[in-house]
PDB file of N, CA and C in Angstrom:
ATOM      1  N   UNK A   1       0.824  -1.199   0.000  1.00  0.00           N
ATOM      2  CA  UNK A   1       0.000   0.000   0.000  1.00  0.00           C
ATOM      3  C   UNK A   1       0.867   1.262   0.000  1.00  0.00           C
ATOM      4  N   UNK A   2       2.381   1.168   0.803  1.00  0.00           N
ATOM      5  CA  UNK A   2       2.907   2.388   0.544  1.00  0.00           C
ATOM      6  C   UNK A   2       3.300   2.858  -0.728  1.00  0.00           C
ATOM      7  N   UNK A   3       3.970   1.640  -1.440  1.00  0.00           N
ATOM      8  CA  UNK A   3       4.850   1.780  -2.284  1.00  0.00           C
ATOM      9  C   UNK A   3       3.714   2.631  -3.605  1.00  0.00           C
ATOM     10  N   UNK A   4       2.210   2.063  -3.303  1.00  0.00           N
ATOM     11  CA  UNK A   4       1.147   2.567  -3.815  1.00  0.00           C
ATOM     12  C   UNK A   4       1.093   3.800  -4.412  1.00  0.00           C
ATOM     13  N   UNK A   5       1.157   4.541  -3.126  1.00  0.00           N
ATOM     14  CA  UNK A   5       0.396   6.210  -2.406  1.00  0.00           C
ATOM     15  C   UNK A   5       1.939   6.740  -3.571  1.00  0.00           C
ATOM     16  N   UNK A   6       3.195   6.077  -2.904  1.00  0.00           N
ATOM     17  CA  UNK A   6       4.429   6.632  -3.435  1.00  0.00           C
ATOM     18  C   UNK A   6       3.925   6.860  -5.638  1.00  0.00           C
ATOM     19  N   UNK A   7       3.880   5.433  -5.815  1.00  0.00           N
ATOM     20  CA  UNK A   7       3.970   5.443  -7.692  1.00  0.00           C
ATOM     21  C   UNK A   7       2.606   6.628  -8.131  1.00  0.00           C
ATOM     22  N   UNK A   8       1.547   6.609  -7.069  1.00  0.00           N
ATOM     23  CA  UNK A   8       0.319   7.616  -8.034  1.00  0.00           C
ATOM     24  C   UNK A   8       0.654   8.895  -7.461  1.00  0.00           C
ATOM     25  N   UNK A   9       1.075   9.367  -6.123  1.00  0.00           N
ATOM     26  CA  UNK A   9       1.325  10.728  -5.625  1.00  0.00           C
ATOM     27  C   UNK A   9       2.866  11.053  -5.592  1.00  0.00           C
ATOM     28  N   UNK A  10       3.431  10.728  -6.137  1.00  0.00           N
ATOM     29  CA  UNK A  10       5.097  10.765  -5.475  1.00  0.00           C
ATOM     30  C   UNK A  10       5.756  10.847  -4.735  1.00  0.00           C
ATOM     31  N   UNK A  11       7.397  10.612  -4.137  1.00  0.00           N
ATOM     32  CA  UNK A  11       7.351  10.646  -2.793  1.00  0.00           C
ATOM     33  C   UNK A  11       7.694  11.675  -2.265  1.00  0.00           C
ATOM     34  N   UNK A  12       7.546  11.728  -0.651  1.00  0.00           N
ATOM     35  CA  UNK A  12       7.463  12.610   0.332  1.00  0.00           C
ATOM     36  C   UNK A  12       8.709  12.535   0.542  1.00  0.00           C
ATOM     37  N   UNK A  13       9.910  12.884   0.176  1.00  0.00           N
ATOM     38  CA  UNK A  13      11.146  13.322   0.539  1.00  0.00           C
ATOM     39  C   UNK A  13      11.041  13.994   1.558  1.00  0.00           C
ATOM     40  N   UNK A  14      12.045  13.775   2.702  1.00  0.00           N
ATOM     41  CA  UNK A  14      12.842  14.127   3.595  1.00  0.00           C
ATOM     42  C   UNK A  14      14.388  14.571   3.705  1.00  0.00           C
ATOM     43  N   UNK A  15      14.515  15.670   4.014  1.00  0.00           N
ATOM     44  CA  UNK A  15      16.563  15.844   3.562  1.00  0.00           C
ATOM     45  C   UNK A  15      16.871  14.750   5.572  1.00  0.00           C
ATOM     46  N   UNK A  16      17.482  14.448   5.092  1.00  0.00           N
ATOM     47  CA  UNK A  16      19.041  13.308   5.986  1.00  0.00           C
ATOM     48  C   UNK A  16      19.991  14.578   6.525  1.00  0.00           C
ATOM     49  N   UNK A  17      19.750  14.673   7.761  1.00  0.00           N
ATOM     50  CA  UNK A  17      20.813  15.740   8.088  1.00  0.00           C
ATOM     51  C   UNK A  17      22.205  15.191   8.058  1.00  0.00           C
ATOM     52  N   UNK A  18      23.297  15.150   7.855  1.00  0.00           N
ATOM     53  CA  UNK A  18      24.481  14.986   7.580  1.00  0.00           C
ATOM     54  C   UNK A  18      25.375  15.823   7.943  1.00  0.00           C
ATOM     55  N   UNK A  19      26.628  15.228   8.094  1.00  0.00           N
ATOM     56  CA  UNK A  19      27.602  16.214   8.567  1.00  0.00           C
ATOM     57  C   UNK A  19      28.134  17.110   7.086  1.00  0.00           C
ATOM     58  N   UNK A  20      28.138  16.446   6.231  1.00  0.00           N
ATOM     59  CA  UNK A  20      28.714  17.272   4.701  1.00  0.00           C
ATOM     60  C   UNK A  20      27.599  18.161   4.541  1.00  0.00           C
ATOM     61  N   UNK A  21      28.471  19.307   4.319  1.00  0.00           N
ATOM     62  CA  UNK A  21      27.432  20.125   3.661  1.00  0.00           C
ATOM     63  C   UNK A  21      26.955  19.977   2.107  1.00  0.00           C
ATOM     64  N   UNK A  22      27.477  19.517   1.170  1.00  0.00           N
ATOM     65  CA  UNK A  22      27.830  19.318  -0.156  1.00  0.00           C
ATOM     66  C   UNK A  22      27.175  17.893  -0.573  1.00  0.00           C
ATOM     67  N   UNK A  23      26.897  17.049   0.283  1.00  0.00           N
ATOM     68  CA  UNK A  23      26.385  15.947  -0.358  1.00  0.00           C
ATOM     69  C   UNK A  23      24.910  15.709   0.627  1.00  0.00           C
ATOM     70  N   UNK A  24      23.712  15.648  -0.424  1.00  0.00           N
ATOM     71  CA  UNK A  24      22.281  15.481   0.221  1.00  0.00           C
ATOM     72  C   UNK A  24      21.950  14.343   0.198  1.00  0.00           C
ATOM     73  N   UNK A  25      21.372  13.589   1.161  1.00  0.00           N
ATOM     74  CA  UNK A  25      20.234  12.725   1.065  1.00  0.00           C
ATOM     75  C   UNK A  25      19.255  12.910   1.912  1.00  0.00           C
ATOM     76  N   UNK A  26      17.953  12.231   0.804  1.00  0.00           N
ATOM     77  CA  UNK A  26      16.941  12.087   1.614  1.00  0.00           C
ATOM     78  C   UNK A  26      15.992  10.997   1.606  1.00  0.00           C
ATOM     79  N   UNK A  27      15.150  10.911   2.456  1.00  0.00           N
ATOM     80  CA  UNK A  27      14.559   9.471   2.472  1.00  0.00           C
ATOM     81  C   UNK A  27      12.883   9.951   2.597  1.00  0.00           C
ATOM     82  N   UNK A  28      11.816   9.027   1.605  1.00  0.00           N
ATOM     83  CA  UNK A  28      10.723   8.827   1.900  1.00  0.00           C
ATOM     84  C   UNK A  28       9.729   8.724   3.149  1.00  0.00           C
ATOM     85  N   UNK A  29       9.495   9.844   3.372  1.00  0.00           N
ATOM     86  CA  UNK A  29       8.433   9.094   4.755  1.00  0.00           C
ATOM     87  C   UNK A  29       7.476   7.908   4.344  1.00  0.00           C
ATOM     88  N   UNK A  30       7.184   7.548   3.141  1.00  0.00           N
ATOM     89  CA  UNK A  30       6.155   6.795   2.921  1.00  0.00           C
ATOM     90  C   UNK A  30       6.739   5.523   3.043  1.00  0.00           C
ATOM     91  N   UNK A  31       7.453   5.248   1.832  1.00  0.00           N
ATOM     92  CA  UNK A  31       7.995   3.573   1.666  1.00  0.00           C
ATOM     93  C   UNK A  31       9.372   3.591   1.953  1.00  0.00           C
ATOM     94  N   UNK A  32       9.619   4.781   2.822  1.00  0.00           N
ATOM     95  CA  UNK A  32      11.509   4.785   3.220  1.00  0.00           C
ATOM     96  C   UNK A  32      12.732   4.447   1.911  1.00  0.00           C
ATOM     97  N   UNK A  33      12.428   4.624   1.032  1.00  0.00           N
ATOM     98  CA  UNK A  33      13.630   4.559   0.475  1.00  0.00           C
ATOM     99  C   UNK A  33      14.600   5.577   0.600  1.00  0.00           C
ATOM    100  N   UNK A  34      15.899   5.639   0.021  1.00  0.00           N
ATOM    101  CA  UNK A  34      16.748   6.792   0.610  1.00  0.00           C
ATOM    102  C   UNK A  34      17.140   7.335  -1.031  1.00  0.00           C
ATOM    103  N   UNK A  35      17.321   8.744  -1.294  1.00  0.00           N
ATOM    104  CA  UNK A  35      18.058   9.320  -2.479  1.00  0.00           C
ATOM    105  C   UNK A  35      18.676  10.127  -2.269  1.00  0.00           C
ATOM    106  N   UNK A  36      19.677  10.560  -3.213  1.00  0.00           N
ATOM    107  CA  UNK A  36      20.432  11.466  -3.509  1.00  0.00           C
ATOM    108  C   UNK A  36      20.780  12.095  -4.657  1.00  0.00           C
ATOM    109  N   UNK A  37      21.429  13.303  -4.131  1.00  0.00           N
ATOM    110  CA  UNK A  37      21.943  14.012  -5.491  1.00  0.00           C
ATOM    111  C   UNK A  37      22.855  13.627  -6.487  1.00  0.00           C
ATOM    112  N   UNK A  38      23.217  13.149  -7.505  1.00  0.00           N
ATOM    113  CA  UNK A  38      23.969  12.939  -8.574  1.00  0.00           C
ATOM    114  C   UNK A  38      25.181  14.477  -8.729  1.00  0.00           C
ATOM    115  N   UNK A  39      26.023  13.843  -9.593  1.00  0.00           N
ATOM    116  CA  UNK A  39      27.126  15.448  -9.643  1.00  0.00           C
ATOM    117  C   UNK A  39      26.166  16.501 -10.331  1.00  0.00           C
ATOM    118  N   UNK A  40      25.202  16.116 -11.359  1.00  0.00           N
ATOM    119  CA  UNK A  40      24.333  17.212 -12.348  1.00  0.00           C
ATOM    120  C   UNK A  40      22.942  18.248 -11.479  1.00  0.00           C
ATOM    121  N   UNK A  41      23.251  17.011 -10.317  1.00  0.00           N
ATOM    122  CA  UNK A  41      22.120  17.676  -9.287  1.00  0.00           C
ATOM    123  C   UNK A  41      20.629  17.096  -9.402  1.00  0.00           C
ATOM    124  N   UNK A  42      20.982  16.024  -9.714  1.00  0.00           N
ATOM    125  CA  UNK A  42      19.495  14.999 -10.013  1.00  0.00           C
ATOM    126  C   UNK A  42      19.456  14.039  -8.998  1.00  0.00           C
ATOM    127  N   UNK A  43      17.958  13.881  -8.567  1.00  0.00           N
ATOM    128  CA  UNK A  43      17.980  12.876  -7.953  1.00  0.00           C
ATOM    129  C   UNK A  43      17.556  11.496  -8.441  1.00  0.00           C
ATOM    130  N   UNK A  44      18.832  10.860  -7.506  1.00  0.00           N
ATOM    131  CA  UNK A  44      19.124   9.082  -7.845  1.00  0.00           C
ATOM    132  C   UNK A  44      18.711   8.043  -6.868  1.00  0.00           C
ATOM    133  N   UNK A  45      18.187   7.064  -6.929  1.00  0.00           N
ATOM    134  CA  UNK A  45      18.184   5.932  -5.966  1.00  0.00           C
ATOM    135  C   UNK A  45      19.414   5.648  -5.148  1.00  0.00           C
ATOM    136  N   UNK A  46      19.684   5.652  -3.785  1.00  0.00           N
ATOM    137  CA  UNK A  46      21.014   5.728  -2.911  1.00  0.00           C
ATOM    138  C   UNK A  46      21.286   4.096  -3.096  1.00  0.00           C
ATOM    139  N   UNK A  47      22.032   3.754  -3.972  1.00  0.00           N
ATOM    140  CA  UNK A  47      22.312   2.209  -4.069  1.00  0.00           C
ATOM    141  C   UNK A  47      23.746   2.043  -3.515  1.00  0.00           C
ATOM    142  N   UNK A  48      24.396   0.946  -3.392  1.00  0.00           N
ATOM    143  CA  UNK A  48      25.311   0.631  -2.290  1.00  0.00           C
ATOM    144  C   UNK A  48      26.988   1.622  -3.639  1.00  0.00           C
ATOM    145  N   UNK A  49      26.497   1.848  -5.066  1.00  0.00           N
ATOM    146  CA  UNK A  49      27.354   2.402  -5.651  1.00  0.00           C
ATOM    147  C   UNK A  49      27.138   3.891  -5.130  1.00  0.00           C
ATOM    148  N   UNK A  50      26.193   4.249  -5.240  1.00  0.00           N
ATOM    149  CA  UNK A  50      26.492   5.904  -4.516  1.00  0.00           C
ATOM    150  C   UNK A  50      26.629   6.114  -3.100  1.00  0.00           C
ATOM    151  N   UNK A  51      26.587   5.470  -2.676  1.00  0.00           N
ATOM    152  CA  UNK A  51      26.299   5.141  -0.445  1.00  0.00           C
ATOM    153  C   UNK A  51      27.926   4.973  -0.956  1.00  0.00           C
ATOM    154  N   UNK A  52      28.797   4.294  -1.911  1.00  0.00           N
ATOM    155  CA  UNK A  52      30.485   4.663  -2.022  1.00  0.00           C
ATOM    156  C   UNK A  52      30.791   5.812  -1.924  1.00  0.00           C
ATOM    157  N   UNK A  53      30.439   6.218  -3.290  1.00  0.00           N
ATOM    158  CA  UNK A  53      31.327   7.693  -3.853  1.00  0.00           C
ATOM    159  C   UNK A  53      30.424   8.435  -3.133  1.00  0.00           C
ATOM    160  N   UNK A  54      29.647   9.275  -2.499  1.00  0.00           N
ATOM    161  CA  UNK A  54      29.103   9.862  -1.485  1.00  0.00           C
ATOM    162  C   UNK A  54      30.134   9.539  -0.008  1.00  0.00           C
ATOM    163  N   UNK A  55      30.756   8.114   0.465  1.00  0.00           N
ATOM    164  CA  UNK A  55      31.744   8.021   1.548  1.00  0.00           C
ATOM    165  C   UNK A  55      33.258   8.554   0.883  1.00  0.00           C
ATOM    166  N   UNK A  56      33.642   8.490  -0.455  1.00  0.00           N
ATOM    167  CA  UNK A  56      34.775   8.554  -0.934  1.00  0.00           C
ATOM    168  C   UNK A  56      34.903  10.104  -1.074  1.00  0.00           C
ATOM    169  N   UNK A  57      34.233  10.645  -1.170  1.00  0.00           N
ATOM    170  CA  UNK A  57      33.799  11.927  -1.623  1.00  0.00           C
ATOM    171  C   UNK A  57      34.343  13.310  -0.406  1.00  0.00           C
ATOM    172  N   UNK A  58      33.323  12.403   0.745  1.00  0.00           N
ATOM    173  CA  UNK A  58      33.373  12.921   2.179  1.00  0.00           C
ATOM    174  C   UNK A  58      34.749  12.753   2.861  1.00  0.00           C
ATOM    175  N   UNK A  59      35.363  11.540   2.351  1.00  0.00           N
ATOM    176  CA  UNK A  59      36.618  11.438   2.909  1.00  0.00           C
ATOM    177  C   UNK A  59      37.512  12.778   2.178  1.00  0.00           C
ATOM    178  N   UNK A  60      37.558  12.751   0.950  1.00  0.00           N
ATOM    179  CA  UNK A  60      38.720  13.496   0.172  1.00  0.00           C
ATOM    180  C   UNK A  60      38.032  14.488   0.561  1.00  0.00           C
ATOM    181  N   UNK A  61      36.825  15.005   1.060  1.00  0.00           N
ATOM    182  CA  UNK A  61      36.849  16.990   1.353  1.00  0.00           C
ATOM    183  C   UNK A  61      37.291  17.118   2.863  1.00  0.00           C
ATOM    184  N   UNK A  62      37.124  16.017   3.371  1.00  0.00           N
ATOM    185  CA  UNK A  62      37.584  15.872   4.548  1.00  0.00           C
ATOM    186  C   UNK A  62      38.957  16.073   4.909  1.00  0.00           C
ATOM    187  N   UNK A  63      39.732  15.243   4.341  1.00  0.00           N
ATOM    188  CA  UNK A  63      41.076  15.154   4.055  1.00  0.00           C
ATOM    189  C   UNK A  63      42.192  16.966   3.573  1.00  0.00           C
ATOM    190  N   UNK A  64      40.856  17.304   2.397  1.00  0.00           N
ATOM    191  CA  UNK A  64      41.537  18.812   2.212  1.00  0.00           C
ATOM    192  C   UNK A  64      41.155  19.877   2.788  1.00  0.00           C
ATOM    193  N   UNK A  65      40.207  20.005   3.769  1.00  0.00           N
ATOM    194  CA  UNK A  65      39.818  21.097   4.345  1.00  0.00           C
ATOM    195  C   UNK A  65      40.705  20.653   5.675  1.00  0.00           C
ATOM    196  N   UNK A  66      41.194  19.900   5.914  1.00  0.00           N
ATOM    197  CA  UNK A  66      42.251  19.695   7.237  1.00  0.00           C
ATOM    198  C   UNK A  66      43.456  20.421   7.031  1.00  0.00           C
ATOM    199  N   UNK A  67      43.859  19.816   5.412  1.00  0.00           N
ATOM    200  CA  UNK A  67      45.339  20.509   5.284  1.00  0.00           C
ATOM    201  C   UNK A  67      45.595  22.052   4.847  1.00  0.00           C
TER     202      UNK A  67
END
């Protein structure tokens, strides 16, 4: 029934507070899935390939705003 409400009304995004400022996600209140922004600024399904480069990402700004 959620996944329902989600395909005829679309979903209810939520932003994911995070420590990066630069990389968003957010997740469905309805059927909980989680998304994010792409580099073009689109949103993508958070699959275990972007849940990477979203951690790889965070590391290397991490890494240069130290030095």
């Amino acid at each position: 029934m959620k996944h329902l409400r989600c395909k005829l009304k679309g979903h209810q995004l939520k932003k994911i507070e995070k420590e990066s400022i630069l990389i968003q996600e957010y997740r469905c209140t309805c059927c909980g899935q989680k998304y994010t922004t792409d580099g073009y600024g689109t949103l993508v399904r958070l699959t275990k390939h972007w849940e990477r480069n979203n951690l790889l990402f965070e590391n290397y700004l991490g890494k240069r705003m130290v030095s």
